[in-house]
PDB file of N, CA and C in Angstrom:
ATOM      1  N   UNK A   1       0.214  -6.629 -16.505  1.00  0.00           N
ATOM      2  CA  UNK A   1       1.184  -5.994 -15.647  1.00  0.00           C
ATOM      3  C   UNK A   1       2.370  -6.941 -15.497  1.00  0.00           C
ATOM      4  N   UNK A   2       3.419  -6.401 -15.505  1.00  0.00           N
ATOM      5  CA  UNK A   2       4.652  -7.408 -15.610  1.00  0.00           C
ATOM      6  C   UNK A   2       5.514  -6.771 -14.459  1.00  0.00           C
ATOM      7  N   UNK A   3       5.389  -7.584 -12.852  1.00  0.00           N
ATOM      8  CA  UNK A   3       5.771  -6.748 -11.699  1.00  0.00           C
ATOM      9  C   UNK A   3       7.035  -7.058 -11.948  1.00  0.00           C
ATOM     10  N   UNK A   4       7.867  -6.071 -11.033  1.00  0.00           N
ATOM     11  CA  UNK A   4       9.762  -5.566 -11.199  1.00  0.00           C
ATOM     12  C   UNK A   4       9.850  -6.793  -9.743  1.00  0.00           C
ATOM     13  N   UNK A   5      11.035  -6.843  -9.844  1.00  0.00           N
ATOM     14  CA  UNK A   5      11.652  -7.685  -8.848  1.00  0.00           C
ATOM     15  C   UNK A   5      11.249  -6.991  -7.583  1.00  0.00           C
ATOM     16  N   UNK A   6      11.424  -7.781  -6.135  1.00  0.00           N
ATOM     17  CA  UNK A   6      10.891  -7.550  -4.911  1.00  0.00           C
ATOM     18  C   UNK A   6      12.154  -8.178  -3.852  1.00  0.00           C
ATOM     19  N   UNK A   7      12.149  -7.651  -2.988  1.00  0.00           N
ATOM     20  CA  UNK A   7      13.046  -7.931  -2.113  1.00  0.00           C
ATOM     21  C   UNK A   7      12.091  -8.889  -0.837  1.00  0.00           C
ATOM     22  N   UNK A   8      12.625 -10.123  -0.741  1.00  0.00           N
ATOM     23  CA  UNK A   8      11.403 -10.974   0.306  1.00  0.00           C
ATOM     24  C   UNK A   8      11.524 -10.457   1.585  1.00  0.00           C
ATOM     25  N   UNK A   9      10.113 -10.139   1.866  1.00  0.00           N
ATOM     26  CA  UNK A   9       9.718 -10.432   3.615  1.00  0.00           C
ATOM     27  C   UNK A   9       9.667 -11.535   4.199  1.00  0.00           C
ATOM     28  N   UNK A  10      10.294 -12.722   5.235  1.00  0.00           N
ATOM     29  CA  UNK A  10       9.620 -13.737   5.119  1.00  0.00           C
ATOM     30  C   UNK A  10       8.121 -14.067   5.866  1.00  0.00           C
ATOM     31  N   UNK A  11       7.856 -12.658   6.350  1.00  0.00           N
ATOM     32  CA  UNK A  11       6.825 -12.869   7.494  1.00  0.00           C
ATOM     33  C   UNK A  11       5.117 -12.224   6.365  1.00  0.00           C
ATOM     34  N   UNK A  12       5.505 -11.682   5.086  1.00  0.00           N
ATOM     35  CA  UNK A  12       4.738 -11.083   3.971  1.00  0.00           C
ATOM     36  C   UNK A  12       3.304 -11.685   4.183  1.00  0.00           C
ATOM     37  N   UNK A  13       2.238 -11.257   4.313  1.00  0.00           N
ATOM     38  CA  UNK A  13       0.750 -11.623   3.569  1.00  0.00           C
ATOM     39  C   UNK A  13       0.607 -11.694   2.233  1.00  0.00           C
ATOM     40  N   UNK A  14       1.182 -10.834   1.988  1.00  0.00           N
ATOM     41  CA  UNK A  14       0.947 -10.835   0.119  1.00  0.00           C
ATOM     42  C   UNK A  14       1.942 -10.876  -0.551  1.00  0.00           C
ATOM     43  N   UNK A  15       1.657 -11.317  -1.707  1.00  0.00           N
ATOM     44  CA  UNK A  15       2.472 -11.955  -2.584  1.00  0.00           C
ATOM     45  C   UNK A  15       2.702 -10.753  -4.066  1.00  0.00           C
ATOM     46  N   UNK A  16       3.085 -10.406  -4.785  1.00  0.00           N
ATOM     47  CA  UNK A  16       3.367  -9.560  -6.247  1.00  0.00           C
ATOM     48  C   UNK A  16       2.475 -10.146  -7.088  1.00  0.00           C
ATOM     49  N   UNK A  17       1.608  -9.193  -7.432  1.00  0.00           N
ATOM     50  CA  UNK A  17       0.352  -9.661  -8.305  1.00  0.00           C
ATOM     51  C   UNK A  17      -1.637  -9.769  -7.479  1.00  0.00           C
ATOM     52  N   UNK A  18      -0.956 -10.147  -6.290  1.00  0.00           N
ATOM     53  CA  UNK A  18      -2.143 -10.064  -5.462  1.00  0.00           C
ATOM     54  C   UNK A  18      -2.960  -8.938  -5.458  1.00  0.00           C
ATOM     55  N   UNK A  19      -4.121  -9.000  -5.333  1.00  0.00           N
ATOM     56  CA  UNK A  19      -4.845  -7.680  -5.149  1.00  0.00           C
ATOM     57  C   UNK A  19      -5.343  -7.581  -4.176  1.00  0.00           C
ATOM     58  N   UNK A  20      -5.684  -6.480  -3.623  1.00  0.00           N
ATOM     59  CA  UNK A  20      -5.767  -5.434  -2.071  1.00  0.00           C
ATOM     60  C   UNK A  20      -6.829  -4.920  -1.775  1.00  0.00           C
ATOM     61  N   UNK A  21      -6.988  -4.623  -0.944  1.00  0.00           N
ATOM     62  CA  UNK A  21      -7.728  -3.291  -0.529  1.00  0.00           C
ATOM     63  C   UNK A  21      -7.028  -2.657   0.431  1.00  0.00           C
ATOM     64  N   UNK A  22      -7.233  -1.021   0.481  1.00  0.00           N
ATOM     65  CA  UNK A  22      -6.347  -0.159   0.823  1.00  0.00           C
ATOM     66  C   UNK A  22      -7.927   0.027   1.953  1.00  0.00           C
ATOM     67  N   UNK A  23      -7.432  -0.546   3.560  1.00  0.00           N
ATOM     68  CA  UNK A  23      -8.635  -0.165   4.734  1.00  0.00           C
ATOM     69  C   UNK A  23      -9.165   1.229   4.518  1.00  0.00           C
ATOM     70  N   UNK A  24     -10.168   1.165   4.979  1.00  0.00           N
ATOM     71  CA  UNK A  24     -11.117   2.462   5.093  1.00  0.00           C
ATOM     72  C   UNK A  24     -10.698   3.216   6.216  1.00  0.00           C
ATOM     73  N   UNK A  25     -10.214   2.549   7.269  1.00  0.00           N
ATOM     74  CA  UNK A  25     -10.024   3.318   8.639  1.00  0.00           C
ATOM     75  C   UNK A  25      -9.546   4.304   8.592  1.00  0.00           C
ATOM     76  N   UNK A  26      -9.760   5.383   9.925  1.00  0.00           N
ATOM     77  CA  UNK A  26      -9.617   7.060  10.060  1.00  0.00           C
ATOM     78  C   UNK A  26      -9.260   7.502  11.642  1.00  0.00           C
ATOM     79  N   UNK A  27      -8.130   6.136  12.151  1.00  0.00           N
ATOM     80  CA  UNK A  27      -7.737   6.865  13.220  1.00  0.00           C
ATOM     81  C   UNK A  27      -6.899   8.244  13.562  1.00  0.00           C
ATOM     82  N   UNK A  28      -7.165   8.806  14.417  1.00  0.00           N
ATOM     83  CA  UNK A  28      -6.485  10.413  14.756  1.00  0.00           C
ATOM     84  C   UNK A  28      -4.929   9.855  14.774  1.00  0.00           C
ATOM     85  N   UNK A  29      -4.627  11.332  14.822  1.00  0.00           N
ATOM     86  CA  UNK A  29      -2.874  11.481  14.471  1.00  0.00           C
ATOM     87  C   UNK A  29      -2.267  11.098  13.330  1.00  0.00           C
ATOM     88  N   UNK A  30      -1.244  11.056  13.248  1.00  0.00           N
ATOM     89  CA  UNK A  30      -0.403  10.916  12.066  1.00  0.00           C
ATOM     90  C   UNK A  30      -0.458   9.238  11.398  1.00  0.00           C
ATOM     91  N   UNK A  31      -0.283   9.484  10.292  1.00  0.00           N
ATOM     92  CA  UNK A  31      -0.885   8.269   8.864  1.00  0.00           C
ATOM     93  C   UNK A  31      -0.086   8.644   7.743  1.00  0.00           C
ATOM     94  N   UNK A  32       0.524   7.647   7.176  1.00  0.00           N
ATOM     95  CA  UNK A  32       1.368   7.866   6.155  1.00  0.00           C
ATOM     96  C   UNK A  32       0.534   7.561   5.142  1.00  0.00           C
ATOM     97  N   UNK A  33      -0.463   6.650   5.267  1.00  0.00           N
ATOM     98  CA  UNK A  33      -1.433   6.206   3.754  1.00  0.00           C
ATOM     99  C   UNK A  33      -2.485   7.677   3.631  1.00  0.00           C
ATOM    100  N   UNK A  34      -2.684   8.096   2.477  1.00  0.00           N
ATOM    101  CA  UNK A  34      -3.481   9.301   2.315  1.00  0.00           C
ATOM    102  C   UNK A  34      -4.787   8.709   2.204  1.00  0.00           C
ATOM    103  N   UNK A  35      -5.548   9.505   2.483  1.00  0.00           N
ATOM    104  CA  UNK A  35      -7.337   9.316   3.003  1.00  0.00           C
ATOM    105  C   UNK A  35      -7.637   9.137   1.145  1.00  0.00           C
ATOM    106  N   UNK A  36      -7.066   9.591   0.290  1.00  0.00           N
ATOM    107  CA  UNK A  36      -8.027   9.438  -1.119  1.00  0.00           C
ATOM    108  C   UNK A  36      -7.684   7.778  -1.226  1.00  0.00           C
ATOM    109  N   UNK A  37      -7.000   7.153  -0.908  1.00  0.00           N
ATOM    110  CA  UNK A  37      -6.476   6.042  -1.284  1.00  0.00           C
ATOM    111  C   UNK A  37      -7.623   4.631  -0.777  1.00  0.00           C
ATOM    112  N   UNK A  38      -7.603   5.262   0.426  1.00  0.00           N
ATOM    113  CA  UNK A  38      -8.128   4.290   1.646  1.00  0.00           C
ATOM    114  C   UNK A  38      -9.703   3.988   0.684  1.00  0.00           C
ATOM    115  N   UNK A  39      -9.966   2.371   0.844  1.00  0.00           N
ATOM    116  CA  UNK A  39     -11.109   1.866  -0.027  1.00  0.00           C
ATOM    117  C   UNK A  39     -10.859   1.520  -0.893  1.00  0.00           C
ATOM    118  N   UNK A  40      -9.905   2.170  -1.778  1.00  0.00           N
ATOM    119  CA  UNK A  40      -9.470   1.650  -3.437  1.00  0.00           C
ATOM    120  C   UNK A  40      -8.700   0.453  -3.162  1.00  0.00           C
ATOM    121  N   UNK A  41      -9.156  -0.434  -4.343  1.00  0.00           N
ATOM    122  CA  UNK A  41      -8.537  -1.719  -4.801  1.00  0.00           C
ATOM    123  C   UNK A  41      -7.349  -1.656  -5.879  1.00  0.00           C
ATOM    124  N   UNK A  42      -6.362  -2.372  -5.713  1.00  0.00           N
ATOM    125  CA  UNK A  42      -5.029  -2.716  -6.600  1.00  0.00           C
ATOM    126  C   UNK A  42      -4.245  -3.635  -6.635  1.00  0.00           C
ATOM    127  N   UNK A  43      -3.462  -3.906  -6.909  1.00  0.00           N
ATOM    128  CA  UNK A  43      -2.805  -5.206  -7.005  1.00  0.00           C
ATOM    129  C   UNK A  43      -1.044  -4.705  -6.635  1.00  0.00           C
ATOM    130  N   UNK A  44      -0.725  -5.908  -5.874  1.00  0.00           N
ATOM    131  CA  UNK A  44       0.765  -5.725  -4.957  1.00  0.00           C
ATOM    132  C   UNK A  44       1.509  -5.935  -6.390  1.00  0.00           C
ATOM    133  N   UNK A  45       2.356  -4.542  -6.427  1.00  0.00           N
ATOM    134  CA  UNK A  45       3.443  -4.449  -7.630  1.00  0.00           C
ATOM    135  C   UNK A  45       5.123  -5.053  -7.008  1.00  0.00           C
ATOM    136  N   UNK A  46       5.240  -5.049  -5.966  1.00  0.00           N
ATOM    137  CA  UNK A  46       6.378  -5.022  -5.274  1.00  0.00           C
ATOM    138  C   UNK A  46       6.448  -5.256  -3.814  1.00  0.00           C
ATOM    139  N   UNK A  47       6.787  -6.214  -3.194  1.00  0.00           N
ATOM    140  CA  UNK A  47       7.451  -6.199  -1.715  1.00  0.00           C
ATOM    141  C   UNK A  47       8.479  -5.614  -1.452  1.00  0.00           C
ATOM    142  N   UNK A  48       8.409  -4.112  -0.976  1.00  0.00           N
ATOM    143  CA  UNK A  48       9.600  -3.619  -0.548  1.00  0.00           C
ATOM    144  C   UNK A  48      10.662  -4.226   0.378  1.00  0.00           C
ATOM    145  N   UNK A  49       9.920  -4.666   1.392  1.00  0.00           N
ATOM    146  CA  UNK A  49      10.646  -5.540   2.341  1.00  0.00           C
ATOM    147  C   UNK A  49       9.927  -4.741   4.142  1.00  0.00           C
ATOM    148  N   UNK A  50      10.980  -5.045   4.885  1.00  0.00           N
ATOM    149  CA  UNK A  50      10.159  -4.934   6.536  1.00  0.00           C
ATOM    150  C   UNK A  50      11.163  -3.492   6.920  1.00  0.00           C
ATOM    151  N   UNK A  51      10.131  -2.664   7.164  1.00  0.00           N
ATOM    152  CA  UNK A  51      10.913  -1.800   7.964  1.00  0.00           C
ATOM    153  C   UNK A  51      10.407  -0.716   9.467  1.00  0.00           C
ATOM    154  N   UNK A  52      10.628  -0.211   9.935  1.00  0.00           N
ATOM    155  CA  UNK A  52      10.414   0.094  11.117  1.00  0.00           C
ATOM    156  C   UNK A  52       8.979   1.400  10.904  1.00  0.00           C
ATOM    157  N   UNK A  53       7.951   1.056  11.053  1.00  0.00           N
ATOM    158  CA  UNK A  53       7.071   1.993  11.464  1.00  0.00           C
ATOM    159  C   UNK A  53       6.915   3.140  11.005  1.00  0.00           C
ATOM    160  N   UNK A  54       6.554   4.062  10.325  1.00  0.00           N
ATOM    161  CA  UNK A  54       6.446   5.502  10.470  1.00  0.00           C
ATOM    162  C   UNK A  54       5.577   5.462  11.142  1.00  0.00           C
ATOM    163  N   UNK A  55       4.474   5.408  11.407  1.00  0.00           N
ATOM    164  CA  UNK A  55       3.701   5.894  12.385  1.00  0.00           C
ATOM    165  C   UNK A  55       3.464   6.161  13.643  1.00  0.00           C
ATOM    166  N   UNK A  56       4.652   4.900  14.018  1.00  0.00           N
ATOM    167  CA  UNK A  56       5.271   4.761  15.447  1.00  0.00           C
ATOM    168  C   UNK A  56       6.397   5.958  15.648  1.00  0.00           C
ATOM    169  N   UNK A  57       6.940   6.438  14.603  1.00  0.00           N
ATOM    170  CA  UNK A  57       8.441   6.437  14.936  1.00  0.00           C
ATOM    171  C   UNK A  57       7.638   8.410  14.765  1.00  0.00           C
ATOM    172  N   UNK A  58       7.127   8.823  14.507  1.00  0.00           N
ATOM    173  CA  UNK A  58       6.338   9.734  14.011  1.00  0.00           C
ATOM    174  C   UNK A  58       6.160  10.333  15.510  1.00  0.00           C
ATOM    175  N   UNK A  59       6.219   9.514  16.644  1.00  0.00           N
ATOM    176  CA  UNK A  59       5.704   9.802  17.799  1.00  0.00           C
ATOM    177  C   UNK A  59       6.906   9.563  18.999  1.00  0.00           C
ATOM    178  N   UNK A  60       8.302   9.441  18.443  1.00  0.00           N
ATOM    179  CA  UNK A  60       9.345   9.339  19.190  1.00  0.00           C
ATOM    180  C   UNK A  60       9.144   7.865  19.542  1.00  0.00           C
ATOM    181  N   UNK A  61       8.269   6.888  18.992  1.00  0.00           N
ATOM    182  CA  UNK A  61       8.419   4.975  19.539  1.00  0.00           C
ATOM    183  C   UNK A  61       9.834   4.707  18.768  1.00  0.00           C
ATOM    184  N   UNK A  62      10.054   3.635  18.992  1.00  0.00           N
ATOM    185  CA  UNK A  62      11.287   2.953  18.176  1.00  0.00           C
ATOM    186  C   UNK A  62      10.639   1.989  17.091  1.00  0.00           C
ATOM    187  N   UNK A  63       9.008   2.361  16.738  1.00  0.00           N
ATOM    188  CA  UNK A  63       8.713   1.533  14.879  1.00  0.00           C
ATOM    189  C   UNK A  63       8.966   0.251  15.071  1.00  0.00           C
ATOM    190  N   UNK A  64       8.573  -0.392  16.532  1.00  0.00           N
ATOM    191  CA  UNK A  64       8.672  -1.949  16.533  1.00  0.00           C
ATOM    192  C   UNK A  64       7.324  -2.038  16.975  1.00  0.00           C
ATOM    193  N   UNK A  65       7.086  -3.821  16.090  1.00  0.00           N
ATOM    194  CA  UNK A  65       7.691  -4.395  15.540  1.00  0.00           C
ATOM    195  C   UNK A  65       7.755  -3.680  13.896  1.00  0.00           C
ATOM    196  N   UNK A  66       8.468  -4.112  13.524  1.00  0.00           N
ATOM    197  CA  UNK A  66       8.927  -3.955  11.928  1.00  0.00           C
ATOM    198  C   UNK A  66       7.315  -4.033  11.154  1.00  0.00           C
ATOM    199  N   UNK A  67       7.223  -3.357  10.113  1.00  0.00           N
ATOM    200  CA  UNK A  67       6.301  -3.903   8.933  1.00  0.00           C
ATOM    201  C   UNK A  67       6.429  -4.048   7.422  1.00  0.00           C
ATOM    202  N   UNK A  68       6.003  -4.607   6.998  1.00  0.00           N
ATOM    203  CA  UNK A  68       6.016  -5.098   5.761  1.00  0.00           C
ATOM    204  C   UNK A  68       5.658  -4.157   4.843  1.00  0.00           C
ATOM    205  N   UNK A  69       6.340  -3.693   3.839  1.00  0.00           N
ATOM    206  CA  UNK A  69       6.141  -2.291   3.367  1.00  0.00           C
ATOM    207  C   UNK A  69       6.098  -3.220   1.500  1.00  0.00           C
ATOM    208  N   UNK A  70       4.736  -2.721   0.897  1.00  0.00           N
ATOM    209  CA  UNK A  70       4.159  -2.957  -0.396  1.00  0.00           C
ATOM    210  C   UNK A  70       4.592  -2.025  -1.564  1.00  0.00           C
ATOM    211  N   UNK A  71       4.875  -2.091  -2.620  1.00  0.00           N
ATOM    212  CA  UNK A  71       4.487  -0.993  -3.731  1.00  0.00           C
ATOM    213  C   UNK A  71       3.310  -1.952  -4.161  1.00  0.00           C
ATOM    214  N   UNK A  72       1.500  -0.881  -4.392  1.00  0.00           N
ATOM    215  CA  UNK A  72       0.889  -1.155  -4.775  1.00  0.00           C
ATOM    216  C   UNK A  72       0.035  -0.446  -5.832  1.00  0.00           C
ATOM    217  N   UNK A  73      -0.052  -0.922  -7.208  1.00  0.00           N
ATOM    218  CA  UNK A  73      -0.187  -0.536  -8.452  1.00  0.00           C
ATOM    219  C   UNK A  73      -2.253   0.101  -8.125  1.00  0.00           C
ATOM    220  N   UNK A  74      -2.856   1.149  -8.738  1.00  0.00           N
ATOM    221  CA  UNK A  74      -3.967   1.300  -8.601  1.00  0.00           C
ATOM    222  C   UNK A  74      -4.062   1.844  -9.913  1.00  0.00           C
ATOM    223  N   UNK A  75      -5.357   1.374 -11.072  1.00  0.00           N
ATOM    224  CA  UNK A  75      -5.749   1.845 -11.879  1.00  0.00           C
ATOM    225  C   UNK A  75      -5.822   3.589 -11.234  1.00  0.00           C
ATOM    226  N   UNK A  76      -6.101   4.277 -12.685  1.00  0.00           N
ATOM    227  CA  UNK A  76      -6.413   5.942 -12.399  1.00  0.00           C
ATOM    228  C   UNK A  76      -7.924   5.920 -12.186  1.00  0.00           C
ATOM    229  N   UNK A  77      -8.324   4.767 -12.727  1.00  0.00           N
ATOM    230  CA  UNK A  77      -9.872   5.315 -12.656  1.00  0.00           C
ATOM    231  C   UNK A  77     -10.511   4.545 -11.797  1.00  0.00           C
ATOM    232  N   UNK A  78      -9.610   3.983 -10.949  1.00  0.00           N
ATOM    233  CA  UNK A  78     -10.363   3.354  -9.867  1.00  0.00           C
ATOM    234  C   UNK A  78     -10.051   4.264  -8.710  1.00  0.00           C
ATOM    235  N   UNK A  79      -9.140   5.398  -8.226  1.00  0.00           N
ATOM    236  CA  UNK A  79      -8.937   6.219  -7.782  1.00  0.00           C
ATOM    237  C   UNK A  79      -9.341   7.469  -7.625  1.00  0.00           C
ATOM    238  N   UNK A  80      -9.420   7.792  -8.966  1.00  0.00           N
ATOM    239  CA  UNK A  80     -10.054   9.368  -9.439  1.00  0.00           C
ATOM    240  C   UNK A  80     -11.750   9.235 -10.027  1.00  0.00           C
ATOM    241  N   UNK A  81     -12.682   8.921  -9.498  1.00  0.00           N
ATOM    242  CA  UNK A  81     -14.089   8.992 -10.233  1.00  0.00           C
ATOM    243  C   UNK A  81     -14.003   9.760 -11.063  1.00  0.00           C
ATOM    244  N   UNK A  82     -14.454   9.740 -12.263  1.00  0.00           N
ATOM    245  CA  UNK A  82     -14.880  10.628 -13.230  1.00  0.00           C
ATOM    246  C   UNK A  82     -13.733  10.325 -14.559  1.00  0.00           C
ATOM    247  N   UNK A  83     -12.105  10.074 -13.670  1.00  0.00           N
ATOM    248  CA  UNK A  83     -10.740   9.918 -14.751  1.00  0.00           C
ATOM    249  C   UNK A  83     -11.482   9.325 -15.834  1.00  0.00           C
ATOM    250  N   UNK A  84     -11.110   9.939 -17.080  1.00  0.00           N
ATOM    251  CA  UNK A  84     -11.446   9.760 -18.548  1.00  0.00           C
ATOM    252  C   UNK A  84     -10.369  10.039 -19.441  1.00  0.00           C
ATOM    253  N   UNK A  85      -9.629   9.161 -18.823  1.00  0.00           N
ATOM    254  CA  UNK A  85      -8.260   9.412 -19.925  1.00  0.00           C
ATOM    255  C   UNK A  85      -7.852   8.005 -20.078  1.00  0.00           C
ATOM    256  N   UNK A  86      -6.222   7.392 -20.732  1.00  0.00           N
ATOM    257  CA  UNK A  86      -6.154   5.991 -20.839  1.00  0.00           C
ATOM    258  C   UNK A  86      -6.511   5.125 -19.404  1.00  0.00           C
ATOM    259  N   UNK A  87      -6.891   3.901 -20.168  1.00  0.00           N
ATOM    260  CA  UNK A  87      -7.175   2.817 -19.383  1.00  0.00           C
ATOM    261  C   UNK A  87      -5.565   2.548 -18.528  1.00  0.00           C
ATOM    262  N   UNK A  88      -4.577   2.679 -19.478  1.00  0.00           N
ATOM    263  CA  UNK A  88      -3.483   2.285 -18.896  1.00  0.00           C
ATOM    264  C   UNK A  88      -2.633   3.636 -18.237  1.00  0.00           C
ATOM    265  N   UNK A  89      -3.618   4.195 -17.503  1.00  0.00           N
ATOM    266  CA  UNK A  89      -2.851   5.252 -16.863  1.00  0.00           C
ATOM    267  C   UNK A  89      -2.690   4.177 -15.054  1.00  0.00           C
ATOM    268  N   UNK A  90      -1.742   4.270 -14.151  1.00  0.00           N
ATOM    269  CA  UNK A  90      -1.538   4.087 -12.868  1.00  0.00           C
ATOM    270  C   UNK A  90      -1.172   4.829 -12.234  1.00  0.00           C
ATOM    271  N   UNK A  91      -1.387   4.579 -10.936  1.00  0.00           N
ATOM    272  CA  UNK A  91      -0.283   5.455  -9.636  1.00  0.00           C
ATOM    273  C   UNK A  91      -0.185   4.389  -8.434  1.00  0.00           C
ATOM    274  N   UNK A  92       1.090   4.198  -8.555  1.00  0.00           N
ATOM    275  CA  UNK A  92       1.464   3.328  -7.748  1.00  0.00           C
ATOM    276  C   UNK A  92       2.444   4.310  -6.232  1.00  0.00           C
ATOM    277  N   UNK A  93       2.133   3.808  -5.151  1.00  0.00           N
ATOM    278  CA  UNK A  93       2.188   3.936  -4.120  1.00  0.00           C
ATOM    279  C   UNK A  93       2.667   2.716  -2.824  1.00  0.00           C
ATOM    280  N   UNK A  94       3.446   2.999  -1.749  1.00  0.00           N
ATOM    281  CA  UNK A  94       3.917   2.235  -1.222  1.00  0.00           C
ATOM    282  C   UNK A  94       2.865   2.380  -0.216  1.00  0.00           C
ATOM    283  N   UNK A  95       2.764   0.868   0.448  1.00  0.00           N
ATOM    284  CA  UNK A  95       1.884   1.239   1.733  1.00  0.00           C
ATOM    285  C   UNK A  95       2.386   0.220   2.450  1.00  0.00           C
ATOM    286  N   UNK A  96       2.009   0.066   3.875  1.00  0.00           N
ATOM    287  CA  UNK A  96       2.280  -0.768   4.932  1.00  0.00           C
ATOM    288  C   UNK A  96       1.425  -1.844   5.131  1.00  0.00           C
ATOM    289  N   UNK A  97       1.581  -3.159   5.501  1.00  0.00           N
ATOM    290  CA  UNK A  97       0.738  -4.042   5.376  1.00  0.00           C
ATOM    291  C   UNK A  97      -0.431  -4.187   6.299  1.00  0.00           C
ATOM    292  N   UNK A  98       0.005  -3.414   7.543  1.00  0.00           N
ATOM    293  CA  UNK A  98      -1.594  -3.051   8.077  1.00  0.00           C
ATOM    294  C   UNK A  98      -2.642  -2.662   7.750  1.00  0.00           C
ATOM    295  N   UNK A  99      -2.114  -2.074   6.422  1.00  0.00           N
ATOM    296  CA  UNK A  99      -3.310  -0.874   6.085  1.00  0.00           C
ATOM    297  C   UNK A  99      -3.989  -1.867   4.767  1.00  0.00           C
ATOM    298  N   UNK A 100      -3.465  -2.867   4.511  1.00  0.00           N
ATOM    299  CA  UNK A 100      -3.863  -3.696   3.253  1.00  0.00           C
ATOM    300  C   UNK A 100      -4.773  -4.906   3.763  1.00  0.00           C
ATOM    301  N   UNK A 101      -5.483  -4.976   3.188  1.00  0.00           N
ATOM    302  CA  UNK A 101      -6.893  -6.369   3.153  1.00  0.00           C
ATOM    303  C   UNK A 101      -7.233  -7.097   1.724  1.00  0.00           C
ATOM    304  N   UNK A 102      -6.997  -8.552   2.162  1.00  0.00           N
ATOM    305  CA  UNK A 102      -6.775  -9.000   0.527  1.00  0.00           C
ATOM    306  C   UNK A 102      -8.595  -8.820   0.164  1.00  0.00           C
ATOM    307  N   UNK A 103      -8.060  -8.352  -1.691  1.00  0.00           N
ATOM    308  CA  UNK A 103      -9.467  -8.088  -2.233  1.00  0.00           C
ATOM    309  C   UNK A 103     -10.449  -9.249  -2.869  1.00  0.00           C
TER     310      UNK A 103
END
């Protein structure tokens, strides 16, 4: 994998190249990370950089404090059980750094 440039957080856990885990957790209300995701392992393609909450802001808060927002690369077949197509298929997805646990 040859990650694209990243814009720095300086407050970041993870680094481009690192690998993850996407938490299992299933609190009520609104969630920007989708439930198929949550559990799967991948590796940080990109530091988007810090930005204000959706989940907060989802609920009329003002999305403070800021978070650290990832693009993170996931094999297909570590996602989809059963995927039987190329090895080098991905789907990469942005997530928030709460929701990430190094793997």
């Amino acid at each position: 994998m040859t990650p694209s440039a990243y814009t720095p957080a300086p407050q970041r856990r993870f680094n481009v190249g690192d690998r993850v885990r996407v938490k299992t957790s299933n609190p009520p209300g609104h969630r920007r990370t989708p439930s198929y995701i949550r559990g799967k392992e991948g590796a940080i393609e990109r530091v988007c950089g810090t930005f204000p909450n959706p989940e907060e802001l989802a609920y009329g808060f003002d999305g403070e404090p800021r978070r650290v927002l990832y693009r993170v690369r996931f094999s297909q077949q570590q996602v989809w059980p059963g995927y039987d197509r190329s090895l080098q298929d991905f789907i990469e997805m942005e997530i928030y750094e709460h929701w990430l646990e190094a793997a």
